[in-house]
N, C-alpha and C. Protein backbone atom coordinates (compact mmCIF):
# COMPACT_ATOMS: atom_id res chain seq x y z
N UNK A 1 14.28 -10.39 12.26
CA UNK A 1 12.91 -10.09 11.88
C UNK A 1 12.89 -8.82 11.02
N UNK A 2 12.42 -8.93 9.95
CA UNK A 2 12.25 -8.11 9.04
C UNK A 2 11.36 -6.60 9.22
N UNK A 3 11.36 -5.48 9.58
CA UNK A 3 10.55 -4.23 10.02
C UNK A 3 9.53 -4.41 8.52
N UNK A 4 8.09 -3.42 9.18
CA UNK A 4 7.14 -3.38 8.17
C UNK A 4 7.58 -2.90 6.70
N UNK A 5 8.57 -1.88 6.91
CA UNK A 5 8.95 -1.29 5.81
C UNK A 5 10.07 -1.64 4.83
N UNK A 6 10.86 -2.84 5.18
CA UNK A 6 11.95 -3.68 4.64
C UNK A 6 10.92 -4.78 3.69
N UNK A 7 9.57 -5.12 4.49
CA UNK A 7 8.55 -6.06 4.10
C UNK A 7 8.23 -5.36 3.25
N UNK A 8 7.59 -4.69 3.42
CA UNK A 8 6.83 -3.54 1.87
C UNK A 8 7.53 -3.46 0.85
N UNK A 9 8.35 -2.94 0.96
CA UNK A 9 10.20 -2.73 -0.49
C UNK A 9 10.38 -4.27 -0.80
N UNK A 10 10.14 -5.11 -0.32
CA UNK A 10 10.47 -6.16 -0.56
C UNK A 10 9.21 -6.89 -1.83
N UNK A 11 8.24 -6.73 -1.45
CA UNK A 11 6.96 -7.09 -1.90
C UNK A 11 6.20 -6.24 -3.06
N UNK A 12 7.08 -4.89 -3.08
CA UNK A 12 6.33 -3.90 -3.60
C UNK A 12 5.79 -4.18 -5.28
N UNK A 13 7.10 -5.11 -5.70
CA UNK A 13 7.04 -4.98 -7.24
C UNK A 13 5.54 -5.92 -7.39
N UNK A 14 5.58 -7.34 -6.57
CA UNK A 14 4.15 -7.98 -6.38
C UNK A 14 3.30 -7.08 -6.31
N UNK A 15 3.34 -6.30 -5.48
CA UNK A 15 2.06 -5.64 -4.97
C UNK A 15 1.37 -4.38 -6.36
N UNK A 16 2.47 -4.16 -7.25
CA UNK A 16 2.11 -3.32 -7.99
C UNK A 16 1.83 -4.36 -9.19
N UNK A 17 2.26 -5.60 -9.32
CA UNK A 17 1.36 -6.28 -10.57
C UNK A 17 0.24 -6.88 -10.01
N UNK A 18 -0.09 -6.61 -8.57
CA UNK A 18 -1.36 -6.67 -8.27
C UNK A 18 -2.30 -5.78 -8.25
N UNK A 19 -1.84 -4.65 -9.18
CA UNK A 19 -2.38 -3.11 -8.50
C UNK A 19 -4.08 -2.87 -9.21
N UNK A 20 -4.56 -3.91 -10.23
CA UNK A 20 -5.90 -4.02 -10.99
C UNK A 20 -6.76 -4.48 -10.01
N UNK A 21 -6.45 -5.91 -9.37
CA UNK A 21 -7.15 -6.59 -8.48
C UNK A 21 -7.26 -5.77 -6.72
N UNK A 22 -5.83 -4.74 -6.50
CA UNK A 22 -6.13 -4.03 -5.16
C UNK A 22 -7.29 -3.06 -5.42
N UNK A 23 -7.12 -2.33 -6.94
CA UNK A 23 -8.31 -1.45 -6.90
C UNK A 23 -9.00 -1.19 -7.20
N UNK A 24 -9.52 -2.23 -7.47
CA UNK A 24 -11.46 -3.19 -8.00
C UNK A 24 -11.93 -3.88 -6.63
N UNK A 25 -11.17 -4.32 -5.59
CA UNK A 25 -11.64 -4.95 -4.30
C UNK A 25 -11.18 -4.13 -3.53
N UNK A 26 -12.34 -3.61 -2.31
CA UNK A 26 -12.66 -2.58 -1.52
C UNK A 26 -11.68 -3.35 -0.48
N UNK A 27 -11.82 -4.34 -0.27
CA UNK A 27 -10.89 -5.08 1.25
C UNK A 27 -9.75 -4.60 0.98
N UNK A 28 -8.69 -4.75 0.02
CA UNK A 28 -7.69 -5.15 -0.43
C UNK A 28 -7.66 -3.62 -0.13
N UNK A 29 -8.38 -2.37 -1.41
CA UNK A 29 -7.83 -1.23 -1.48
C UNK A 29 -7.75 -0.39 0.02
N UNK A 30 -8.76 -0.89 0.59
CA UNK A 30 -8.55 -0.11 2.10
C UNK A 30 -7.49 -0.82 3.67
N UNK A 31 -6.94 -1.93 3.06
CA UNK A 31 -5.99 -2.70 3.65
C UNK A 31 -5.04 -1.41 4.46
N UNK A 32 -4.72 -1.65 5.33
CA UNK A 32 -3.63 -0.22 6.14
C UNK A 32 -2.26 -0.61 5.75
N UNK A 33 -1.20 0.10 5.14
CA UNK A 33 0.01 -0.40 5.33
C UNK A 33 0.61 0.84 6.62
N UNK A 34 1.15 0.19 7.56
CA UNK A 34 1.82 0.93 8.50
C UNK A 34 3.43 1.40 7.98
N UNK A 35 3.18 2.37 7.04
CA UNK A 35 4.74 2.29 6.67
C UNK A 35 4.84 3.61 5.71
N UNK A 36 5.36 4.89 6.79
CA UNK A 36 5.04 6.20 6.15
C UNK A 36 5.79 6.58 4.54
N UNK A 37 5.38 7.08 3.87
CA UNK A 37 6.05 6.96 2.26
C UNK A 37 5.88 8.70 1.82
N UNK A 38 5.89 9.62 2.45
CA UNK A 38 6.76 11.22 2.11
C UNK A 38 6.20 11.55 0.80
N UNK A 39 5.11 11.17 0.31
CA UNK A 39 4.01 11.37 -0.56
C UNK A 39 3.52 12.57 -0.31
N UNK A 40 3.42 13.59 -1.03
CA UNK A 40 2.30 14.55 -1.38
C UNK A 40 1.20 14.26 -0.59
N UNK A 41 0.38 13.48 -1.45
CA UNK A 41 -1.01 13.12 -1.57
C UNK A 41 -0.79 11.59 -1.42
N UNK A 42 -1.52 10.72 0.27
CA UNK A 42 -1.72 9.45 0.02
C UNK A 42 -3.19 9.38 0.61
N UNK A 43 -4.31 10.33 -0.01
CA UNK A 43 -5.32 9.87 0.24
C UNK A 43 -5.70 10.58 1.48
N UNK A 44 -7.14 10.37 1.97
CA UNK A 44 -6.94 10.98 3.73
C UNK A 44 -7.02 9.91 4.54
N UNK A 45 -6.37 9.07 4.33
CA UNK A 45 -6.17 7.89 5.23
C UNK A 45 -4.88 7.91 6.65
N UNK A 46 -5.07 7.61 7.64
CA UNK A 46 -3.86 7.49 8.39
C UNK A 46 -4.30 6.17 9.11
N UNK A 47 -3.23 5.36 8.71
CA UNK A 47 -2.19 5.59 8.23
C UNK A 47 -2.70 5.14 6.50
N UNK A 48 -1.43 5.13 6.03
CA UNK A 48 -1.72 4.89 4.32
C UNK A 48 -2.24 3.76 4.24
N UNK A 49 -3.21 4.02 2.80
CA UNK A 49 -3.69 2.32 2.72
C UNK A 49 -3.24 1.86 1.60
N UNK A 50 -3.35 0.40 1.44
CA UNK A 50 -2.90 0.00 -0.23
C UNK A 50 -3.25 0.51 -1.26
N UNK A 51 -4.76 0.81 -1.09
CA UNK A 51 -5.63 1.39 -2.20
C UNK A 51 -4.66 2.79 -2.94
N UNK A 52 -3.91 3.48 -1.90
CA UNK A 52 -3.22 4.98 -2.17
C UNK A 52 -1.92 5.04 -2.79
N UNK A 53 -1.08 3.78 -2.91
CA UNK A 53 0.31 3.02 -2.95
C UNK A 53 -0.36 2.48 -4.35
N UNK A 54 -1.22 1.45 -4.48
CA UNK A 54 -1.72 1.11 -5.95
C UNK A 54 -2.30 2.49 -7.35
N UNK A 55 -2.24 3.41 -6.61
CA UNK A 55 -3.20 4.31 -7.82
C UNK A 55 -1.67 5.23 -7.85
């Protein structure tokens, strides 16, 4: 079984030619990813959301 964060790296390049449609739709941009990323700045969300990973 694959951990959240093997899933994410895996998906990521999708997820970033989806990155117009995550952050024009509020569902999508506030989606939670459980999967900490050593970012500066991901927003004041905890945990991170897609919306913060797309911009």
């Amino acid at each position: 079984m694959e951990s959240d964060r093997e899933l994410f790296l895996k998906e990521a390049f999708f997820l970033y030619s989806m990155r117009d449609r995550i952050l024009r739709d509020n569902r999508l941009y506030m989606t939670p990813v459980p999967v900490q990323n050593g970012l500066a700045y991901s927003g004041p969300f905890k945990p991170p959301v897609l919306g913060a990973y797309a911009e």
